[in-house]
C-alpha atoms as a PDB file:
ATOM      1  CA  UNK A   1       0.000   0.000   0.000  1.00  0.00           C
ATOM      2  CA  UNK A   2       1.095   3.962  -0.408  1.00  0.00           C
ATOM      3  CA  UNK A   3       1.640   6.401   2.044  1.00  0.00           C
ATOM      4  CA  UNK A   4      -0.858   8.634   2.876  1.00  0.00           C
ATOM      5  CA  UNK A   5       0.156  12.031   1.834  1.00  0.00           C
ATOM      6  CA  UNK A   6      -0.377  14.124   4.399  1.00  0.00           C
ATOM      7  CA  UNK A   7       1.095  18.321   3.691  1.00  0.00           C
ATOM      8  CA  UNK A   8      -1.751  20.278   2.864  1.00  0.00           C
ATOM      9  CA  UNK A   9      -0.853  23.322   0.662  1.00  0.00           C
ATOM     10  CA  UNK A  10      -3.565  25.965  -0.710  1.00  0.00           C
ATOM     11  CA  UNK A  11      -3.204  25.673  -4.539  1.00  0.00           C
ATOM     12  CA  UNK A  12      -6.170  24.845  -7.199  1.00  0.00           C
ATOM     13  CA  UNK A  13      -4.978  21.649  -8.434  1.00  0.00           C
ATOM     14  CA  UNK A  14      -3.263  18.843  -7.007  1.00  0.00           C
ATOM     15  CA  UNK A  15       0.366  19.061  -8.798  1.00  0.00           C
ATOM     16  CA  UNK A  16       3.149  16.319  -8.369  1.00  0.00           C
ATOM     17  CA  UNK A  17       5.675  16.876  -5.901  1.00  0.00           C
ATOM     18  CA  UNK A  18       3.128  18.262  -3.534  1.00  0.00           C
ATOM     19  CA  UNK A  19       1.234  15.885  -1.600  1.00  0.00           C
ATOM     20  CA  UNK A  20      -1.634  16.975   0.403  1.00  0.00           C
ATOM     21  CA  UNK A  21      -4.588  15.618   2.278  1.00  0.00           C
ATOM     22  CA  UNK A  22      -7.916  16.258   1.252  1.00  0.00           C
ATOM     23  CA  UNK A  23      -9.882  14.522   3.917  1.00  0.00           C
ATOM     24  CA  UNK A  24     -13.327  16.036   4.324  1.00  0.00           C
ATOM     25  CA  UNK A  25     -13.821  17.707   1.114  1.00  0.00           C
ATOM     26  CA  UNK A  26     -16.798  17.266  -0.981  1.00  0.00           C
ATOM     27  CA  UNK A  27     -16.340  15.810  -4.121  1.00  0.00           C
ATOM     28  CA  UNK A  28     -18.281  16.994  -7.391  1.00  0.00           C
ATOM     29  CA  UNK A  29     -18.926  15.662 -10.767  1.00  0.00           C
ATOM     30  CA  UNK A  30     -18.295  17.452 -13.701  1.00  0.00           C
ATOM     31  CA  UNK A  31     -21.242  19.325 -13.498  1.00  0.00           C
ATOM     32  CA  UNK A  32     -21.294  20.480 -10.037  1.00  0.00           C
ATOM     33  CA  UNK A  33     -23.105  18.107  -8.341  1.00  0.00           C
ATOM     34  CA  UNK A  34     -21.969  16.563  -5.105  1.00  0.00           C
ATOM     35  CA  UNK A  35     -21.169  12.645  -5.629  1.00  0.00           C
ATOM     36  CA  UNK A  36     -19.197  11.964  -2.440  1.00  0.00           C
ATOM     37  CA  UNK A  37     -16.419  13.264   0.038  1.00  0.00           C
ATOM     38  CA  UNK A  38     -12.785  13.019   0.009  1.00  0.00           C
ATOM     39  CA  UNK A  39     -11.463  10.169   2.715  1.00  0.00           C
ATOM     40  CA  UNK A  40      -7.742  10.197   2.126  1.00  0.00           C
ATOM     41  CA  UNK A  41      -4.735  10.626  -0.777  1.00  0.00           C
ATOM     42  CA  UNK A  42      -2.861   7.997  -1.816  1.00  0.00           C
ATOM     43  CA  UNK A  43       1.295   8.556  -2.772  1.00  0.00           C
ATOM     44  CA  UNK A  44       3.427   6.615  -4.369  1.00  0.00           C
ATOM     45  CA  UNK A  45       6.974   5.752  -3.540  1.00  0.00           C
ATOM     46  CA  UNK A  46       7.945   9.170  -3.963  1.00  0.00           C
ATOM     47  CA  UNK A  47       5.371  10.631  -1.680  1.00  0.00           C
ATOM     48  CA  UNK A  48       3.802  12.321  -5.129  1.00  0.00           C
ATOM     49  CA  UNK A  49      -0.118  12.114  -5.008  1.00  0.00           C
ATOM     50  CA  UNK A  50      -1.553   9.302  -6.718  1.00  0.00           C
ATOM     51  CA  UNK A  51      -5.451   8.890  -6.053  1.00  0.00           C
ATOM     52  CA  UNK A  52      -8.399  10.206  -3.694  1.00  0.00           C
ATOM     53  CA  UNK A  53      -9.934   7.810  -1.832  1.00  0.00           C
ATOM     54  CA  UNK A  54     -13.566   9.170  -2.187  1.00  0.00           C
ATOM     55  CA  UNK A  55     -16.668   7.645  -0.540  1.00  0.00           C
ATOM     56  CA  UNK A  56     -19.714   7.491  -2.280  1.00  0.00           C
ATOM     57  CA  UNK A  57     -23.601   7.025  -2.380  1.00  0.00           C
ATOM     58  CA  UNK A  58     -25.772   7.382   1.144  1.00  0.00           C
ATOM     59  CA  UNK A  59     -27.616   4.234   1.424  1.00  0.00           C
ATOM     60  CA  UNK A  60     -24.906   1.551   1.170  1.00  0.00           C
ATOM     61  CA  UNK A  61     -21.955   3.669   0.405  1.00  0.00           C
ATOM     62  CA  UNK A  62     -18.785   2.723  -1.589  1.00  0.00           C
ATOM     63  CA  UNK A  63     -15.260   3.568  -1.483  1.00  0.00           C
ATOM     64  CA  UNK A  64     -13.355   4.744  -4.771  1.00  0.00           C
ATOM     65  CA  UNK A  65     -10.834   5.697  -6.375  1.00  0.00           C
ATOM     66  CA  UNK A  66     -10.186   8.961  -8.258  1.00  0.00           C
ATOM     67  CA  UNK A  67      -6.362   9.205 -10.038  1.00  0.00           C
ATOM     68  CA  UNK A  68      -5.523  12.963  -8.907  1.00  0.00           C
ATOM     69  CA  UNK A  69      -4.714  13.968 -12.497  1.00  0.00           C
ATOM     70  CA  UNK A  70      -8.945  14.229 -13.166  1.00  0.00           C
ATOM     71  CA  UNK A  71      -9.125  16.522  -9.913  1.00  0.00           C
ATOM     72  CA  UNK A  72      -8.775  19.862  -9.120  1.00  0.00           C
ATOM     73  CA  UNK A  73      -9.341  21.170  -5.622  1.00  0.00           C
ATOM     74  CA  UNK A  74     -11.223  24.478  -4.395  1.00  0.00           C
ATOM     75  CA  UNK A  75      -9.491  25.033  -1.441  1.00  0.00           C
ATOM     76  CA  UNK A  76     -11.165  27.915   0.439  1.00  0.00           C
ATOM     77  CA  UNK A  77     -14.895  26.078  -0.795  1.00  0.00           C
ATOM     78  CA  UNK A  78     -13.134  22.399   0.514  1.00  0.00           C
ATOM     79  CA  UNK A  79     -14.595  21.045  -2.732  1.00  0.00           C
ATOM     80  CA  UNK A  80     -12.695  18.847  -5.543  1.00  0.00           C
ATOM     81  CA  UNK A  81     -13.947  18.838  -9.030  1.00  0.00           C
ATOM     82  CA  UNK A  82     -13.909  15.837 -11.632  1.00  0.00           C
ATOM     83  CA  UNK A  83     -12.902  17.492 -14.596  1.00  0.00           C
END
């Protein structure tokens, strides 16, 4: 398994080089709606971001996960956006 990442920076996009933890964030499709919240970030070897482990649905919810280079992050609205 990969580290967690675990610096938290404030940027718009979640870059290599800079890991961060999103834990708590909302997490919104392409079109704005919410599909599920942030749980944790996944690094590889390097300690470079990999994926967002995102938890979805209400009723029976799943755990996923999102490769960071299809997010970007709204840090003062804690939201991350499929793009």
């Amino acid at each position: 398994m990969y580290p967690r990442a675990t610096d938290q920076k404030e940027t718009e996009e979640a870059p290599r080089g800079e890991p961060r933890t999103f834990a708590g964030y909302e997490v919104h499709g392409p079109l704005g709606r919410k599909i599920g919240t942030a749980e944790e970030v996944f690094a590889n070897q390097d300690n470079e971001p990999e994926y967002v482990g995102v938890k979805i649905g209400f009723f029976g919810p799943r755990y996923v996960l999102l490769p960071v280079q299809f997010v970007a992050a709204d840090s003062q609205r804690r939201v991350l956006k499929l793009r």
